[in-house]
N, C-alpha and C. Protein backbone atom coordinates (compact mmCIF):
# COMPACT_ATOMS: atom_id res chain seq x y z
N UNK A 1 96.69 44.99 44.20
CA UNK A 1 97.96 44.64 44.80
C UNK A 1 98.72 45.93 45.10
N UNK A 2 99.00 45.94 46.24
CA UNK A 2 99.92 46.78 46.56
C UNK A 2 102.06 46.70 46.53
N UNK A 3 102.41 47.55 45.95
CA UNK A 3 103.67 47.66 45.90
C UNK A 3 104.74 48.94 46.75
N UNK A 4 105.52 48.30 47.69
CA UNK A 4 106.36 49.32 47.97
C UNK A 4 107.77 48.71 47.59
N UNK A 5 108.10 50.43 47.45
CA UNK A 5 109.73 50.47 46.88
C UNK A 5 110.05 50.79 47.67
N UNK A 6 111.79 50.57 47.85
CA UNK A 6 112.78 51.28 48.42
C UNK A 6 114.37 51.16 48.20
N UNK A 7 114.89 51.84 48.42
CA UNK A 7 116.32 51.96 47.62
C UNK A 7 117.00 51.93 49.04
N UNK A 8 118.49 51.68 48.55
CA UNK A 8 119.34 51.45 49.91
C UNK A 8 121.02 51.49 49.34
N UNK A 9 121.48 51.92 50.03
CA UNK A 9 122.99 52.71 49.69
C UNK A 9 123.53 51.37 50.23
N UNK A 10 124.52 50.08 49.84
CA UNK A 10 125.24 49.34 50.95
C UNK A 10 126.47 49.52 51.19
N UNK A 11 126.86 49.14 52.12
CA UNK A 11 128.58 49.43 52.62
C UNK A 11 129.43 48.80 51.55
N UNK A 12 130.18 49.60 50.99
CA UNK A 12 131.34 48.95 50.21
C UNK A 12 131.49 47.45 50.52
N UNK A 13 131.22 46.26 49.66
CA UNK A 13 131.70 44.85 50.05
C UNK A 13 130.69 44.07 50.62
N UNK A 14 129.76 44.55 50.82
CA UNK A 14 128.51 43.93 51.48
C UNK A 14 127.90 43.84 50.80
N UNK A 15 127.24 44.29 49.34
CA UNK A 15 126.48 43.97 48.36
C UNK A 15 125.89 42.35 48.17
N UNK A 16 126.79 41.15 48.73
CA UNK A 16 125.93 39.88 49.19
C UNK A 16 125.81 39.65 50.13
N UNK A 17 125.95 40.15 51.21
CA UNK A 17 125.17 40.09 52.37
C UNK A 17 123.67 40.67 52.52
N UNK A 18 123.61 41.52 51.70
CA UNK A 18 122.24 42.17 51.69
C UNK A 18 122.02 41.40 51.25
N UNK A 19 122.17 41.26 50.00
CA UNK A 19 120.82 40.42 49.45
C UNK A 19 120.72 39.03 49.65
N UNK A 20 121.62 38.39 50.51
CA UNK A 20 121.50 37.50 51.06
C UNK A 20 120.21 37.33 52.42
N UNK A 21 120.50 38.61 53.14
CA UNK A 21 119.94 38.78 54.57
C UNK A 21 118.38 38.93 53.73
N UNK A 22 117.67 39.63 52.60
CA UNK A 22 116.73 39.90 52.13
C UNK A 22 115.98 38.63 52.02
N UNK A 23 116.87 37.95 51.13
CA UNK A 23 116.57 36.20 50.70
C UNK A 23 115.66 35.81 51.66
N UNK A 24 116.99 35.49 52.64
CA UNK A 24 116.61 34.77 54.01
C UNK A 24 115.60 35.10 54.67
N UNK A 25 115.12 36.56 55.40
CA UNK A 25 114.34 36.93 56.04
C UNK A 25 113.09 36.72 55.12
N UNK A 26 112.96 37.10 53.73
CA UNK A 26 111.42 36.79 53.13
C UNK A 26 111.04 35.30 52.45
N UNK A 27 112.07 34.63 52.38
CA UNK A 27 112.07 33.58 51.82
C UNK A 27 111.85 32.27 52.73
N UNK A 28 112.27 32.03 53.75
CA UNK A 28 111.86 31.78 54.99
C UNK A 28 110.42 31.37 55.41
N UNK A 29 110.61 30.64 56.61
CA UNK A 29 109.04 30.23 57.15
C UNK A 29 109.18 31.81 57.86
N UNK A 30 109.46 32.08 58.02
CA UNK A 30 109.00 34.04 58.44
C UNK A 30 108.59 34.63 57.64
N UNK A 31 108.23 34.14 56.34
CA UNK A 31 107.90 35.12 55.41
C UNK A 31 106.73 35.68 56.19
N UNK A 32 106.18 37.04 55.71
CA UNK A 32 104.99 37.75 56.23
C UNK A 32 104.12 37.40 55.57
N UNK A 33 102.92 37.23 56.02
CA UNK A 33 101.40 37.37 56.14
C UNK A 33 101.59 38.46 54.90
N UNK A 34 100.95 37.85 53.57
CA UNK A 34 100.56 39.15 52.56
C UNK A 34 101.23 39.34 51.69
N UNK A 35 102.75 38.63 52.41
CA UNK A 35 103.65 39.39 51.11
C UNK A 35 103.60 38.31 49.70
N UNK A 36 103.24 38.91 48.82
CA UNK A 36 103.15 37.71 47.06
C UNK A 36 104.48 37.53 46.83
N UNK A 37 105.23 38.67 46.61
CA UNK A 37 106.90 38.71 45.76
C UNK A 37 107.68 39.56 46.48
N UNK A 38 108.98 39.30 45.81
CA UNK A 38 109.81 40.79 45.92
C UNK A 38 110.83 40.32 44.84
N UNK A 39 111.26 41.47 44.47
CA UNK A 39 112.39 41.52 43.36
C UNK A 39 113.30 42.10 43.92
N UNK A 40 115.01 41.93 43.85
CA UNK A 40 115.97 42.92 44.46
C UNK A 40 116.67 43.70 43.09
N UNK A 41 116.85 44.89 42.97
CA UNK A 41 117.41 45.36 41.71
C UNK A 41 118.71 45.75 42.21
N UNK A 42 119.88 45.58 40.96
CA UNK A 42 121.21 46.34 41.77
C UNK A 42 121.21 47.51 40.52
N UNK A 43 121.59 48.93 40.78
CA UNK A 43 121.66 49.82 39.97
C UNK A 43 122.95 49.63 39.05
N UNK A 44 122.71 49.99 37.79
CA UNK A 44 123.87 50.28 37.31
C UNK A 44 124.65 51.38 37.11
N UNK A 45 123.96 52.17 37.50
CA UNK A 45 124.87 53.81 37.28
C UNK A 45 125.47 54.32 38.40
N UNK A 46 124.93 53.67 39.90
CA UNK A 46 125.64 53.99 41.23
C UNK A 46 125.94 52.92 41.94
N UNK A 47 127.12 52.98 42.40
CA UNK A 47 127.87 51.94 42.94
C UNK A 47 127.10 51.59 44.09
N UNK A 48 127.16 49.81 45.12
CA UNK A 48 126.20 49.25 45.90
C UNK A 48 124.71 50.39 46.20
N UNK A 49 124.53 50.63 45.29
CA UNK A 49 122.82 51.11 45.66
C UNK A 49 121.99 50.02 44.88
N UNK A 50 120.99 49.28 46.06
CA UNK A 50 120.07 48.27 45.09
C UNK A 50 118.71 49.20 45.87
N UNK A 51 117.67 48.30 44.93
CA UNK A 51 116.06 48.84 45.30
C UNK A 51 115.86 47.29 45.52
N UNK A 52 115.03 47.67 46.81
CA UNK A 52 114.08 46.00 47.09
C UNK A 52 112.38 46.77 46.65
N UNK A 53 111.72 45.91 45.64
CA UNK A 53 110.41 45.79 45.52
C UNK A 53 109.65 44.74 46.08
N UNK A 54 108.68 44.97 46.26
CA UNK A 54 107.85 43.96 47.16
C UNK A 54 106.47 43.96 46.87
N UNK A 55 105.66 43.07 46.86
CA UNK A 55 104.45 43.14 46.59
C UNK A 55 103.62 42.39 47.24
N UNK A 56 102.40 42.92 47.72
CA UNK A 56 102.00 42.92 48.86
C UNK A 56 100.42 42.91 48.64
N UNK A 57 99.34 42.04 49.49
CA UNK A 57 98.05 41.78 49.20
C UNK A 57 97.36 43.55 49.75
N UNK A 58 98.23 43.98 50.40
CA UNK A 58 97.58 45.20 51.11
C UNK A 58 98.50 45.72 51.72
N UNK A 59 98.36 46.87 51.36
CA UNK A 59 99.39 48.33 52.42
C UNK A 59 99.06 47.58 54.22
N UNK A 60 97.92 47.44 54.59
CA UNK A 60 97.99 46.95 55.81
C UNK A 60 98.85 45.80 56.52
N UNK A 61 99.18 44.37 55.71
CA UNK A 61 99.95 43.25 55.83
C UNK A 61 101.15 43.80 55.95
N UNK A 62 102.12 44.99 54.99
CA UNK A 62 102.90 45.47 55.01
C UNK A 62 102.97 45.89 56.37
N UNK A 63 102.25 46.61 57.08
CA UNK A 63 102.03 47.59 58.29
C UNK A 63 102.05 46.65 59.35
N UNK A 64 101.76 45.80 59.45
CA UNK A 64 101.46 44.62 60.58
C UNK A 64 102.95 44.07 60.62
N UNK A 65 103.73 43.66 58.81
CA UNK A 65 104.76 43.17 59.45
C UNK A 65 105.83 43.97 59.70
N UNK A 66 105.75 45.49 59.36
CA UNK A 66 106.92 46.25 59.85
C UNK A 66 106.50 46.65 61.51
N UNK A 67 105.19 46.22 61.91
CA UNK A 67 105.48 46.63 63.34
C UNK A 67 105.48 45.17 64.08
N UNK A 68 106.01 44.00 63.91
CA UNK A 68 106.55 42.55 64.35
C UNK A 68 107.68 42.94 65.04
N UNK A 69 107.78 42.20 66.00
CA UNK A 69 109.15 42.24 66.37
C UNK A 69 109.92 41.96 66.01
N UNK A 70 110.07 40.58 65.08
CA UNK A 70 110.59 39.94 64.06
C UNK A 70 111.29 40.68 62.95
N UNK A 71 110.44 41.53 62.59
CA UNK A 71 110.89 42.61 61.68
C UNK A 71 111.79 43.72 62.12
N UNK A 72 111.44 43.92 63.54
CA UNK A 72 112.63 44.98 64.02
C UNK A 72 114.13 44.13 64.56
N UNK A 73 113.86 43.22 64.59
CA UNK A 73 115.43 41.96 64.97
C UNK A 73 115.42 42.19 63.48
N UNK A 74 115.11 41.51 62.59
CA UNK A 74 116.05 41.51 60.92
C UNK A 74 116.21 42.89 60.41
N UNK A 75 115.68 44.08 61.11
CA UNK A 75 116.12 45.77 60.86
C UNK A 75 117.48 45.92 61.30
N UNK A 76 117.63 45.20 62.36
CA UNK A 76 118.84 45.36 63.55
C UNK A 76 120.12 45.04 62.22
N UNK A 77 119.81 43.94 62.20
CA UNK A 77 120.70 42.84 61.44
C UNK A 77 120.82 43.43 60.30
N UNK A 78 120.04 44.08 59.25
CA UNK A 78 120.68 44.52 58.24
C UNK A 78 121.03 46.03 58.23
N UNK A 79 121.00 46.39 59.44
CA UNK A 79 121.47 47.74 59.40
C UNK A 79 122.87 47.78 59.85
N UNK A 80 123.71 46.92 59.57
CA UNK A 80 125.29 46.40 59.86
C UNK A 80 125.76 46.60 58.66
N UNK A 81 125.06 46.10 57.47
CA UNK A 81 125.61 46.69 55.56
C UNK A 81 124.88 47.69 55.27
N UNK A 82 123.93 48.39 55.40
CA UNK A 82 123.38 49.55 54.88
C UNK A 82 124.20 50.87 55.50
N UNK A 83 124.85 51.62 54.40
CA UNK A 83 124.86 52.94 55.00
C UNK A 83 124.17 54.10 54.34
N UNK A 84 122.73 53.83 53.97
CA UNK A 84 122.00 55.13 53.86
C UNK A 84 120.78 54.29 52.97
N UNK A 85 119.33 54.86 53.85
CA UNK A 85 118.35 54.70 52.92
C UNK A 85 118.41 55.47 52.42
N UNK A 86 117.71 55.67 51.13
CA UNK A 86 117.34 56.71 50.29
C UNK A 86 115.69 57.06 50.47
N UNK A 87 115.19 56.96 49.50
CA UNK A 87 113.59 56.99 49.07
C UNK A 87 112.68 56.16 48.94
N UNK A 88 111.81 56.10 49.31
CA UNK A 88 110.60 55.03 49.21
C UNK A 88 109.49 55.68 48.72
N UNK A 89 108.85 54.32 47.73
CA UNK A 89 107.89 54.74 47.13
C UNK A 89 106.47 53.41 47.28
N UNK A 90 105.21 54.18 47.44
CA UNK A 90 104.11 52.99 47.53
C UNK A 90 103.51 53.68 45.97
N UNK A 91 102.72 52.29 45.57
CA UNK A 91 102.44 52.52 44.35
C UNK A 91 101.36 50.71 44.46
N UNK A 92 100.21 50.96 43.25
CA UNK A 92 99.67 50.13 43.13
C UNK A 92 99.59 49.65 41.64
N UNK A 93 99.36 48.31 41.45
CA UNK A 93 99.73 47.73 40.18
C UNK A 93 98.52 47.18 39.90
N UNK A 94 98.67 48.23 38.38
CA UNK A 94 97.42 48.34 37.52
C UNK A 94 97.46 47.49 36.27
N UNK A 95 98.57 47.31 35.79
CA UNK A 95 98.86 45.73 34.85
C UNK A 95 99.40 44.99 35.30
């Protein structure tokens, strides 16, 4: 199984809209081809910064659905509360 991370700075006050818009888009009959889970974390030591984890049958399913069009309309849309990605991380899960 494959896992990618990523962290995300949100606009002051938007903290449920994200993770609302997250919900929706993976939870959905749009969910992607591949994807098993995702978890949303909110940090506690820095203000609206959460990490979305995701887990995924294959780095490739991932790759297929970030190049959907689908996926670039719900990029559009949540890039209205995000003001700054941070870091991303791929990683595979061994327990």
């Amino acid at each position: 199984m494959y896992t990618y991370i990523v962290s995300f700075k949100v606009k002051e006050g938007e903290g449920i809209s994200f993770v609302e818009l997250q919900k929706f888009e993976e939870l959905t009959e749009a969910k992607p081809a591949g994807l098993d889970h995702f978890h949303i974390f909110k940090d506690r030591n820095e203000e609206n910064r959460y990490f979305l984890v995701e887990y995924w049958k294959s780095k490739e399913d991932r790759v297929k659905m970030e190049n959907s069009k689908e996926y670039h309309l719900f990029r559009e849309h949540r890039q209205l509360v995000i003001e700054k990605k941070y870091e991303f991380y791929e990683c595979d899960v061994i327990v």
